[in-house]
Protein backbone atom coordinates (compact mmCIF):
# COMPACT_ATOMS: atom_id res chain seq x y z
CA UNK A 1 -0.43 3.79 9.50
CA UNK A 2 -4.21 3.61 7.87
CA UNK A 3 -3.78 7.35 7.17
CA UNK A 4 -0.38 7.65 6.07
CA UNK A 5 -1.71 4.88 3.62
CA UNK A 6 -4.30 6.85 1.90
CA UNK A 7 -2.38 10.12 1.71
CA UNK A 8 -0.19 7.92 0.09
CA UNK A 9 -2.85 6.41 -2.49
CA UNK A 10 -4.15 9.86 -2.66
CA UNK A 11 -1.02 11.92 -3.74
CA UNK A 12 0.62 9.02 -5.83
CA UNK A 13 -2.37 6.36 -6.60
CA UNK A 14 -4.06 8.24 -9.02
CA UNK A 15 -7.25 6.73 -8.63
CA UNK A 16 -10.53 8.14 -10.47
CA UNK A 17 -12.25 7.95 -7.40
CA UNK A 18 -11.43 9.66 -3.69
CA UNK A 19 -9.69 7.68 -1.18
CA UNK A 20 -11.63 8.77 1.63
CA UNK A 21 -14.51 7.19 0.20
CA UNK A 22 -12.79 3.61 -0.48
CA UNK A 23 -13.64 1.15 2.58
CA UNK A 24 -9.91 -0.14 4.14
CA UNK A 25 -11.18 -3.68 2.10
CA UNK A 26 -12.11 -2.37 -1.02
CA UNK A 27 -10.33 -3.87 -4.14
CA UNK A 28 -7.98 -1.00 -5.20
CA UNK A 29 -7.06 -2.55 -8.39
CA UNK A 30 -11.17 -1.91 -9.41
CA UNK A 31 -11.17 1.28 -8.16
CA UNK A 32 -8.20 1.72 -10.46
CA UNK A 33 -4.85 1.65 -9.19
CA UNK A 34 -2.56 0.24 -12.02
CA UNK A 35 0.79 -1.78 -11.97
CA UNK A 36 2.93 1.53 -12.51
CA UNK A 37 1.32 3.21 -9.79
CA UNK A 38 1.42 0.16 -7.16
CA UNK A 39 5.04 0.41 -8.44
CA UNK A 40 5.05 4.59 -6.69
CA UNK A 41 2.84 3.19 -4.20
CA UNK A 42 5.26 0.80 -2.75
CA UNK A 43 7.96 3.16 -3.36
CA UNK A 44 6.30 5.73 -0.94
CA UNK A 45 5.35 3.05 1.30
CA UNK A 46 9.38 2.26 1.75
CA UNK A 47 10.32 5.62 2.02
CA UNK A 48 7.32 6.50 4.79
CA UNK A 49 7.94 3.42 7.17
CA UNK A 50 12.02 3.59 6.12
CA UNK A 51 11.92 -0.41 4.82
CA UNK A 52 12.33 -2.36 2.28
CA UNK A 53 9.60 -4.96 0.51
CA UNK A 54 11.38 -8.40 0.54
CA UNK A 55 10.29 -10.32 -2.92
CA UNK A 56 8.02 -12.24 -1.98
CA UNK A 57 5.77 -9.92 -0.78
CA UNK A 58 6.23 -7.84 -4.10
CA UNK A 59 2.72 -9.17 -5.52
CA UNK A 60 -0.71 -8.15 -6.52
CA UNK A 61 -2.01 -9.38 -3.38
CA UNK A 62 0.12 -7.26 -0.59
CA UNK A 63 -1.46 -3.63 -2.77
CA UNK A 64 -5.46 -5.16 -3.36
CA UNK A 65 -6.65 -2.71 -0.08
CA UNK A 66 -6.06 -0.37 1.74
CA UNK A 67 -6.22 -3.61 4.71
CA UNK A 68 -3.95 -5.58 2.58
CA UNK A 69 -1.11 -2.77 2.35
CA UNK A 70 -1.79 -1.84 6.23
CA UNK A 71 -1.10 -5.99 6.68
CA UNK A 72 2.17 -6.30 4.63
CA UNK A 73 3.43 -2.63 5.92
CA UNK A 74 3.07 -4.09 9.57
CA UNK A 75 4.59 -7.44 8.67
CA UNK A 76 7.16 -6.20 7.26
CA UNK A 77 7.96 -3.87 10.53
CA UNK A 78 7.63 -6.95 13.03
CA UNK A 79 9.76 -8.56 10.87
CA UNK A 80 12.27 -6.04 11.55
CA UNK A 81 11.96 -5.98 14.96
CA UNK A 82 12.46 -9.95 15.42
CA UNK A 83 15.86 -9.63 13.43
């Protein structure tokens, strides 16, 4: 999941710096990710893991890291699997 992440970041983020060097915590708002492309972001993320981000997880928090996007993703999946 962690890689399919930063290919992700890396092919739609369009952050100044490269993902491989961003720890999974690192803030990816100050490394530069802005709203429209945390917008693509969780548009790839829904088409990679085939699911859908409820509304209330559609906030600045669930896209700060790499960690934070790995949490939600995997949330989101057990989620899922409980219904």
């Amino acid at each position: 999941m962690n890689e399919t992440i930063r290919e992700l970041l890396t092919r739609i983020g369009g952050l100044p710096v490269a993902v491989t060097e961003l720890e999974d915590g690192a803030d990816l708002y100050a490394a530069g990710l802005s709203s429209f492309a945390s917008v693509q972001l969780m548009l790839g993320l829904e088409e990679a893991f085939d699911i859908e981000f409820p509304d209330s997880l559609l906030n600045r928090k669930s896209f700060a890291s790499i960690a934070a996007i790995e949490q939600t993703v995997s949330h989101i999946l057990k989620a899922r699997e409980a219904a």
